[in-house]
C-alpha atoms as a PDB file:
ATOM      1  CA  UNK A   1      -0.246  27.919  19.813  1.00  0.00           C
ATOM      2  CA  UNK A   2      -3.125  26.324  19.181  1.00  0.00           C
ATOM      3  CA  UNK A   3      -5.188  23.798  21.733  1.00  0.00           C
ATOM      4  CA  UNK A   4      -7.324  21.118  21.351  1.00  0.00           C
ATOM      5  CA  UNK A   5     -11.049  21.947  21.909  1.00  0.00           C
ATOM      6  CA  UNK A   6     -12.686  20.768  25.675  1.00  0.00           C
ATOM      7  CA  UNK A   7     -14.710  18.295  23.805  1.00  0.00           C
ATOM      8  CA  UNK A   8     -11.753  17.061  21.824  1.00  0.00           C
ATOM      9  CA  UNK A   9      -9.594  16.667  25.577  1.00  0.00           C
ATOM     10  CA  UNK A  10     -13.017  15.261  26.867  1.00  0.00           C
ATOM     11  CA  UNK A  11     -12.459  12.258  24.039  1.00  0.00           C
ATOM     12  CA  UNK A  12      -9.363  12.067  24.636  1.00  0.00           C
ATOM     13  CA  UNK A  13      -9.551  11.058  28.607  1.00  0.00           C
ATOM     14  CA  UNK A  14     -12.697   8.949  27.949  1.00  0.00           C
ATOM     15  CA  UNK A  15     -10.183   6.567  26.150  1.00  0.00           C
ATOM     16  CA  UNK A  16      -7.119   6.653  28.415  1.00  0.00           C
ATOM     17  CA  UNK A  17      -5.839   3.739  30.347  1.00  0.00           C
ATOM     18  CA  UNK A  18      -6.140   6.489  33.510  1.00  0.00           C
ATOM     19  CA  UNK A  19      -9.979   6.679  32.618  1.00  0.00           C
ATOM     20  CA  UNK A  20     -10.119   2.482  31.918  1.00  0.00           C
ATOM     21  CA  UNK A  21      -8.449   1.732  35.413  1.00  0.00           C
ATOM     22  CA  UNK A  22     -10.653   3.962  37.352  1.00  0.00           C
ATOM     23  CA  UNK A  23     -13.903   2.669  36.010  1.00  0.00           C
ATOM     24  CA  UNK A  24     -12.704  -0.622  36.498  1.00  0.00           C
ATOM     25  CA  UNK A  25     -12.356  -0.014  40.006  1.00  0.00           C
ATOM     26  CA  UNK A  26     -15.392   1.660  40.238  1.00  0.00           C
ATOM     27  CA  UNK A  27     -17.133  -0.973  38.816  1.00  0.00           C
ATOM     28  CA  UNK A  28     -15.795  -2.663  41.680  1.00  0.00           C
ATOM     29  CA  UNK A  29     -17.481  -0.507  44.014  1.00  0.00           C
ATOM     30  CA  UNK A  30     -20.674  -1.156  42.624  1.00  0.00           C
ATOM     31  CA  UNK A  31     -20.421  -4.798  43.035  1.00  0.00           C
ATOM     32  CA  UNK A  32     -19.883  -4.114  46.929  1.00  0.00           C
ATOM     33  CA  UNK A  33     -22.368  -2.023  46.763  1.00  0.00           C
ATOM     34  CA  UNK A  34     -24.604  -4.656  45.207  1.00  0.00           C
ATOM     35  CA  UNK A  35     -23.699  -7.107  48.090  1.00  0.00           C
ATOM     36  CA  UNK A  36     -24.030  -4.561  50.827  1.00  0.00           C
ATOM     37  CA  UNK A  37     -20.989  -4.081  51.370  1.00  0.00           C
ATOM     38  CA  UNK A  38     -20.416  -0.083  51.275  1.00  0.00           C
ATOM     39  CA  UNK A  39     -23.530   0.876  53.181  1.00  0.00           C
ATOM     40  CA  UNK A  40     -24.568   4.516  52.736  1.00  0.00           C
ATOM     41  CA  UNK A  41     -20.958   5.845  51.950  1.00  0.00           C
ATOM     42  CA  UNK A  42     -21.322   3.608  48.832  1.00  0.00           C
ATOM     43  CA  UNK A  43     -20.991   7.028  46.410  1.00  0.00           C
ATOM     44  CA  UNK A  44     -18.047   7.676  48.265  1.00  0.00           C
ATOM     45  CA  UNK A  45     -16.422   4.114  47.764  1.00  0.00           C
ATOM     46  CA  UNK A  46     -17.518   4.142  44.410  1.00  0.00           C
ATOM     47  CA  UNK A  47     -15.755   7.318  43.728  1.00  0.00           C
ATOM     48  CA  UNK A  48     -12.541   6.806  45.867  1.00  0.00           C
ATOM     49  CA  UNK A  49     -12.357   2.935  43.433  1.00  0.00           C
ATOM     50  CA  UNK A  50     -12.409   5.684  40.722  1.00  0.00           C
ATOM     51  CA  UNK A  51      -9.638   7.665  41.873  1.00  0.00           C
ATOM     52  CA  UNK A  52      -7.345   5.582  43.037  1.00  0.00           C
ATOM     53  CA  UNK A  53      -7.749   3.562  39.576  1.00  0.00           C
ATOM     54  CA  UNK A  54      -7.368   7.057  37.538  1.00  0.00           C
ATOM     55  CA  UNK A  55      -4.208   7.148  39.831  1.00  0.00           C
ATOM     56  CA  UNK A  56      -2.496   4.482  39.660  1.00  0.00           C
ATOM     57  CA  UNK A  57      -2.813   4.244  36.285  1.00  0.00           C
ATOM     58  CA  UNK A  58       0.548   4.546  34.108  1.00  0.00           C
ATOM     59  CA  UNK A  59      -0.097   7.611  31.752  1.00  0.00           C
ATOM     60  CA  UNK A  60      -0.629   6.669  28.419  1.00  0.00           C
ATOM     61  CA  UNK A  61       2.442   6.504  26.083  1.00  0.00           C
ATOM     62  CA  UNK A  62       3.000   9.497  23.214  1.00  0.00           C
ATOM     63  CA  UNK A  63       4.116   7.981  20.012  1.00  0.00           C
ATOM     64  CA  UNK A  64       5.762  10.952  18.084  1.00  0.00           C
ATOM     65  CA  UNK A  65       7.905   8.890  15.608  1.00  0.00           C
ATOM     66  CA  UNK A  66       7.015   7.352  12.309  1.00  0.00           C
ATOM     67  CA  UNK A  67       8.013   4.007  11.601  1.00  0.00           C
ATOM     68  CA  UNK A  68      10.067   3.077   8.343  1.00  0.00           C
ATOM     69  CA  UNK A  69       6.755   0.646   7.578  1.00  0.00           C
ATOM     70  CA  UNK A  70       4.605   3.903   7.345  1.00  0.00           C
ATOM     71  CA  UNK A  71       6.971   5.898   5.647  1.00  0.00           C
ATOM     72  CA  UNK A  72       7.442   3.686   2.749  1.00  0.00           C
ATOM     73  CA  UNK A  73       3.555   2.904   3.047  1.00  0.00           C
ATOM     74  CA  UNK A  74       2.530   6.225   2.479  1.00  0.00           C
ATOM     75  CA  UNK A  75       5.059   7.145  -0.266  1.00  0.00           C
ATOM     76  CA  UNK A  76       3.509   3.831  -2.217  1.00  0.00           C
ATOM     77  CA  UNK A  77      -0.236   4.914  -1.791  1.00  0.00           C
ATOM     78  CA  UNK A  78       0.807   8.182  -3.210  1.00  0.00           C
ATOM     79  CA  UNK A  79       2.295   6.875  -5.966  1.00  0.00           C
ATOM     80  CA  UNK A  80      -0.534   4.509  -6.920  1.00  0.00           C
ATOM     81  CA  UNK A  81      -3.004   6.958  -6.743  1.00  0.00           C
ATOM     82  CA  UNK A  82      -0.936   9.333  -9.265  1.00  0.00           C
ATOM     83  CA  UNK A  83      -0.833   6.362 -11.283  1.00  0.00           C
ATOM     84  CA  UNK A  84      -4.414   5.540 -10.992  1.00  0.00           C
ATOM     85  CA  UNK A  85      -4.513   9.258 -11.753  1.00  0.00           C
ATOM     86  CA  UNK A  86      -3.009   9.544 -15.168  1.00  0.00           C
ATOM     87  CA  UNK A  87      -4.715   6.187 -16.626  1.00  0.00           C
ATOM     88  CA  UNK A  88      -8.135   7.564 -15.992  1.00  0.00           C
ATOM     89  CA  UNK A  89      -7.056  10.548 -18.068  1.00  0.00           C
ATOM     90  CA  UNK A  90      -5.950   8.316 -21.028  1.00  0.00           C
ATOM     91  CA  UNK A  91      -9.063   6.833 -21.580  1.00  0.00           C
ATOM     92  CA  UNK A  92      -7.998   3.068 -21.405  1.00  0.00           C
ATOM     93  CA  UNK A  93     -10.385   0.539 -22.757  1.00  0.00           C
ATOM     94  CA  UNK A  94     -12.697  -0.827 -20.529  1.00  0.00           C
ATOM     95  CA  UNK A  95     -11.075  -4.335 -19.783  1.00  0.00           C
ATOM     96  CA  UNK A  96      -7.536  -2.690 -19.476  1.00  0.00           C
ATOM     97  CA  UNK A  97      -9.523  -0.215 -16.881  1.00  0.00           C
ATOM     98  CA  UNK A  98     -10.979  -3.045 -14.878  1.00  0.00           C
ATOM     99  CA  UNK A  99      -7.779  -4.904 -14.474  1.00  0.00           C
ATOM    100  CA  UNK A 100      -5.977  -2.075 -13.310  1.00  0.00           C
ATOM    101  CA  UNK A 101      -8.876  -1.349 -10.880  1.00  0.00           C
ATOM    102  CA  UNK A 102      -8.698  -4.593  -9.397  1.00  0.00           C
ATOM    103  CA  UNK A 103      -4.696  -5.115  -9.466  1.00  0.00           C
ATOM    104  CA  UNK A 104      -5.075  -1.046  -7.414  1.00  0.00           C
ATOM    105  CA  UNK A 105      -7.856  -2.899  -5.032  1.00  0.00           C
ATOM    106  CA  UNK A 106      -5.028  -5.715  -4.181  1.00  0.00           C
ATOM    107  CA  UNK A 107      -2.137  -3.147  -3.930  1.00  0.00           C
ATOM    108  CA  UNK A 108      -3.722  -1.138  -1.345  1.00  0.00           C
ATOM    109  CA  UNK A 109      -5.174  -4.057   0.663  1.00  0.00           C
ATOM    110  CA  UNK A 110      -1.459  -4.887   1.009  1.00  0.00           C
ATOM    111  CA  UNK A 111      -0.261  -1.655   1.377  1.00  0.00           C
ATOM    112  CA  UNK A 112      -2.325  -1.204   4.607  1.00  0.00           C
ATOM    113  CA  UNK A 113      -0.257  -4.134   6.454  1.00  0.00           C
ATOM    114  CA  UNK A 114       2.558  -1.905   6.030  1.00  0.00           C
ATOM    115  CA  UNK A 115       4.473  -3.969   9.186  1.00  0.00           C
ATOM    116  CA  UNK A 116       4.110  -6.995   7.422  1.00  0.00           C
ATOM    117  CA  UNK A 117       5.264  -5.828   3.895  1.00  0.00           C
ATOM    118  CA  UNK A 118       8.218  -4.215   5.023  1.00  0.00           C
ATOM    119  CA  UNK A 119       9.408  -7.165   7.153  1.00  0.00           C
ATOM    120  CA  UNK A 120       9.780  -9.182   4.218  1.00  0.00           C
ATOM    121  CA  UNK A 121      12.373  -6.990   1.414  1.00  0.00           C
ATOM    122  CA  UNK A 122      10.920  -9.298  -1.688  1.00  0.00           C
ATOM    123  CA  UNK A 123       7.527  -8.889  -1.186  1.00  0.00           C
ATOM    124  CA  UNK A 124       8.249  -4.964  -0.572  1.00  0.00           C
ATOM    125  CA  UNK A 125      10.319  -4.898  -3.408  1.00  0.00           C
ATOM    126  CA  UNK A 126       7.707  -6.499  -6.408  1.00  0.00           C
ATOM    127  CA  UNK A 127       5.155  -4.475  -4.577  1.00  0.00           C
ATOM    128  CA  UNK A 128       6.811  -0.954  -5.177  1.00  0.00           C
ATOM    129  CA  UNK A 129       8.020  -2.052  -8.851  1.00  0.00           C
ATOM    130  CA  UNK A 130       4.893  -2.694  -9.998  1.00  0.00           C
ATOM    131  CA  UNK A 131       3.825   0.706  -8.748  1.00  0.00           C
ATOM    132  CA  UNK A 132       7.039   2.620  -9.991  1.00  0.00           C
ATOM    133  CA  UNK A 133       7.743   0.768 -12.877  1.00  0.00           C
ATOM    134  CA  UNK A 134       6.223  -2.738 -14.161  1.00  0.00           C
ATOM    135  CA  UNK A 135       2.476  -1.810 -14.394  1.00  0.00           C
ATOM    136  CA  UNK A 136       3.166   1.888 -15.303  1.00  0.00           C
ATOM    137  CA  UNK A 137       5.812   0.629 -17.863  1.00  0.00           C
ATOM    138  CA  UNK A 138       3.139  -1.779 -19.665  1.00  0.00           C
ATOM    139  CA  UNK A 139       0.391   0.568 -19.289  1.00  0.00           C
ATOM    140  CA  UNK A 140       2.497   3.816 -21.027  1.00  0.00           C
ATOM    141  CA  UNK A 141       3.757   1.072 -23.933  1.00  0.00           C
ATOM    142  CA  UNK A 142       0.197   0.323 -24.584  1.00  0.00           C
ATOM    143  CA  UNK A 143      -1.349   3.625 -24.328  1.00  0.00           C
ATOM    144  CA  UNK A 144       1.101   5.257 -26.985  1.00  0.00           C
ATOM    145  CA  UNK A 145       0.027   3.235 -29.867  1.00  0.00           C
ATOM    146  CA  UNK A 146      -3.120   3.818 -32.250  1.00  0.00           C
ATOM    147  CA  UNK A 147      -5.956   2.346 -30.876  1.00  0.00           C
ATOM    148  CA  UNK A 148      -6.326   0.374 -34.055  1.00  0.00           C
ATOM    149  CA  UNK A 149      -3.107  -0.793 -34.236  1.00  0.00           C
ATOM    150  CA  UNK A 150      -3.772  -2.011 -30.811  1.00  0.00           C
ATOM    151  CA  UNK A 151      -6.367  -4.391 -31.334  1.00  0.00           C
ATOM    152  CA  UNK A 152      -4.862  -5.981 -35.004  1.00  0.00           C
ATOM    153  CA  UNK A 153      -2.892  -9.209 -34.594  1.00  0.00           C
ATOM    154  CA  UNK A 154       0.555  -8.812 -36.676  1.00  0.00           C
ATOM    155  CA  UNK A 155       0.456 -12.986 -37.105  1.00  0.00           C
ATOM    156  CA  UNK A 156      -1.842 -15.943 -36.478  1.00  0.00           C
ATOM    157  CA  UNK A 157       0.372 -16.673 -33.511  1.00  0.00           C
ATOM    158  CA  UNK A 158       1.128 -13.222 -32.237  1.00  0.00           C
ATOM    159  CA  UNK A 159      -1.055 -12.073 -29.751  1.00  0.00           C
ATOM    160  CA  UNK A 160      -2.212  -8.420 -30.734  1.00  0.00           C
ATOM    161  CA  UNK A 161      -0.873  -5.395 -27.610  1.00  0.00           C
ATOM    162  CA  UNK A 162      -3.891  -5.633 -26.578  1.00  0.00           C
ATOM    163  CA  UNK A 163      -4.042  -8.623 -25.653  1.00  0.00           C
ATOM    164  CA  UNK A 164      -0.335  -8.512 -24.635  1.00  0.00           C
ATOM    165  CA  UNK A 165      -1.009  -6.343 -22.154  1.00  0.00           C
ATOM    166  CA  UNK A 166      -4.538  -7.773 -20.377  1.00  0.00           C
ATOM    167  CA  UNK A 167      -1.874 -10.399 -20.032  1.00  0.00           C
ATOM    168  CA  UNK A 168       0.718  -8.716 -18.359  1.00  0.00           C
ATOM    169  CA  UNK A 169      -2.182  -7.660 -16.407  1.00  0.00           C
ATOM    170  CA  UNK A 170      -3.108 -10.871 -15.308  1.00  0.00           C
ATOM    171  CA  UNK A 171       0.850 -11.435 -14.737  1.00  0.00           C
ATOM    172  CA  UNK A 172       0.880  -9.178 -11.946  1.00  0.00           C
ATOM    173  CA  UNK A 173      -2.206  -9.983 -10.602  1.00  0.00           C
ATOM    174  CA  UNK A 174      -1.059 -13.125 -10.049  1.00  0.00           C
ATOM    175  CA  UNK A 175       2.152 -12.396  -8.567  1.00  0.00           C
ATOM    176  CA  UNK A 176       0.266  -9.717  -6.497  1.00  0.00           C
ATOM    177  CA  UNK A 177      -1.887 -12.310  -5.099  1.00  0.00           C
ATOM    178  CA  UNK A 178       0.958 -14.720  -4.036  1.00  0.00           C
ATOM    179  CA  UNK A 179       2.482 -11.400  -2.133  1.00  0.00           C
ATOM    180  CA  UNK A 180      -1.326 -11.093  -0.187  1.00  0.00           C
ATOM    181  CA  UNK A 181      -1.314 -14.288   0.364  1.00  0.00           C
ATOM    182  CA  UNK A 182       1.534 -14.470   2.436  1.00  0.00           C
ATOM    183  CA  UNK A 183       0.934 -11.106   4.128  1.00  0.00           C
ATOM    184  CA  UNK A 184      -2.709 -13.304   4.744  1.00  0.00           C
ATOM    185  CA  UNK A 185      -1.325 -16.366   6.190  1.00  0.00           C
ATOM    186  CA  UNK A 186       0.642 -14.163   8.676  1.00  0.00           C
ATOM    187  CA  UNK A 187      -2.966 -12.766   9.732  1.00  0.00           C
ATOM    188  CA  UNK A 188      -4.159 -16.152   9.741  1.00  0.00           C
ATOM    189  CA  UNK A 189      -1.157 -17.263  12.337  1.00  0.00           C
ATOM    190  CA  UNK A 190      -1.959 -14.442  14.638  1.00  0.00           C
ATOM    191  CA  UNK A 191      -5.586 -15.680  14.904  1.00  0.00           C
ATOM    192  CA  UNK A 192      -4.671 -19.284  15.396  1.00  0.00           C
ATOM    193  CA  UNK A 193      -2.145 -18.098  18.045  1.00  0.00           C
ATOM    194  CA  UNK A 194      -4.981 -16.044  20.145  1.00  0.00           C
ATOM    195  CA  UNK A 195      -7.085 -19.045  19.767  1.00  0.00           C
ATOM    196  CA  UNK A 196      -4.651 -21.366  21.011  1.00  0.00           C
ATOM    197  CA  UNK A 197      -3.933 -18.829  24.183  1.00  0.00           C
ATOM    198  CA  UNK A 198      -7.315 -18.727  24.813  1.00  0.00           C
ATOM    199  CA  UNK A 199      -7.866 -22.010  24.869  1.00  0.00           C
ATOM    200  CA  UNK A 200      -5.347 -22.619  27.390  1.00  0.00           C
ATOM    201  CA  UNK A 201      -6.704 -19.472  29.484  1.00  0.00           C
ATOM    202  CA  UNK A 202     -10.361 -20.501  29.005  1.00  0.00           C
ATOM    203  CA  UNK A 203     -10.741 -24.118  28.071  1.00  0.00           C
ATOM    204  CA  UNK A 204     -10.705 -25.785  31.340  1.00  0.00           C
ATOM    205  CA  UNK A 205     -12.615 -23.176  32.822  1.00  0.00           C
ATOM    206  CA  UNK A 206     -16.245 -23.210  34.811  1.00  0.00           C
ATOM    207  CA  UNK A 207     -16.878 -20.254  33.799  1.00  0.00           C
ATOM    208  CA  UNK A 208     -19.759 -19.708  31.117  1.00  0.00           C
ATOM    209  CA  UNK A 209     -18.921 -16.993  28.717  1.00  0.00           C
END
């Protein structure tokens, strides 16, 4: 079986809440230290602080299992990118291209609050049909017809598949854009909430931060 490398374990500690704790403590020390307070055992208060912290310390929790969120997550950015995958290879026009660059730029952005997406089933649920089906669906109608044919209006009122499907484009962009949105607004909460706590931990204080 392999093991992880000394350095690797080395890491690892350096991060622990074991390794957090002692220095804390230790730090500790050094302020008695500072006021005279240790005397010439100061390395060995300093050091005891340490252990006692490292101690004390709850180990840190293993997290084994794999939530539903990152599951589904991961299943989506696979599928995007074997989307993204196949259009490159069909040579789309350059506009078509760009708009499915940028509607692949939002997708993953909301993709990687995976917590948030799944916790609400409508925004999961336009997000993985326009990666399983709506945007490959319009993209794979467009692609198999004659690139002349294409671009030709069939009526002076009848928008040509070209432009029929920069505008289903800019369809789910827009819909995709609602869905960040609200994934942003429950960012935006969070931050507004710390601020708030802070302000009632801080706000009346003396101290100078």
């Amino acid at each position: 079986m392999a093991t992880s490398s000394p350095a690797a374990r080395v890491l690892a500690y350096a991060g622990s809440t074991k390794n957090i704790a002692g220095c804390a403590l230790a730090l500790i020390g050094v302020v008695l230290v500072f006021f005279g307070v240790a005397g010439a055992y100061w390395p060995v208060v300093v050091a005891g602080l340490y252990g006692v912290g490292a101690l004390l310390a709850p180990a840190d929790r293993v997290k084994l299992t794999i939530s539903h969120a990152e599951v589904e997550s991961r299943q989506l950015f696979g599928d995007l990118d074997t989307l993204l995958a196949r259009v490159g290879r069909n040579r789309f026009p350059d506009d078509v291209a760009t708009k499915v660059g940028e509607l692949a730029e939002v997708l993953r952005d909301i993709l990687r609050r995976a917590d948030a997406l799944t916790s609400s089933p409508d925004h999961l649920h336009i997000v993985s049909q326009t990666i399983r089906d709506y945007l490959p669906s319009s993209l794979e109608a467009y692609a198999n017809l004659p690139r002349s044919y294409a671009l030709t209006r069939r009526g002076e009122r009848q928008r040509s598949a070209h432009e029929e499907v920069l505008a289903q484009l800019d369809l789910l962009g827009a819909q995709l854009r609602k869905v960040a949105e609200s994934v942003y607004l429950g960012d935006e909460q969070a931050l507004r909430d710390q601020g708030r706590f802070l302000e009632d931990r801080f706000g009346g204080s003396d101290l100078d931060l």
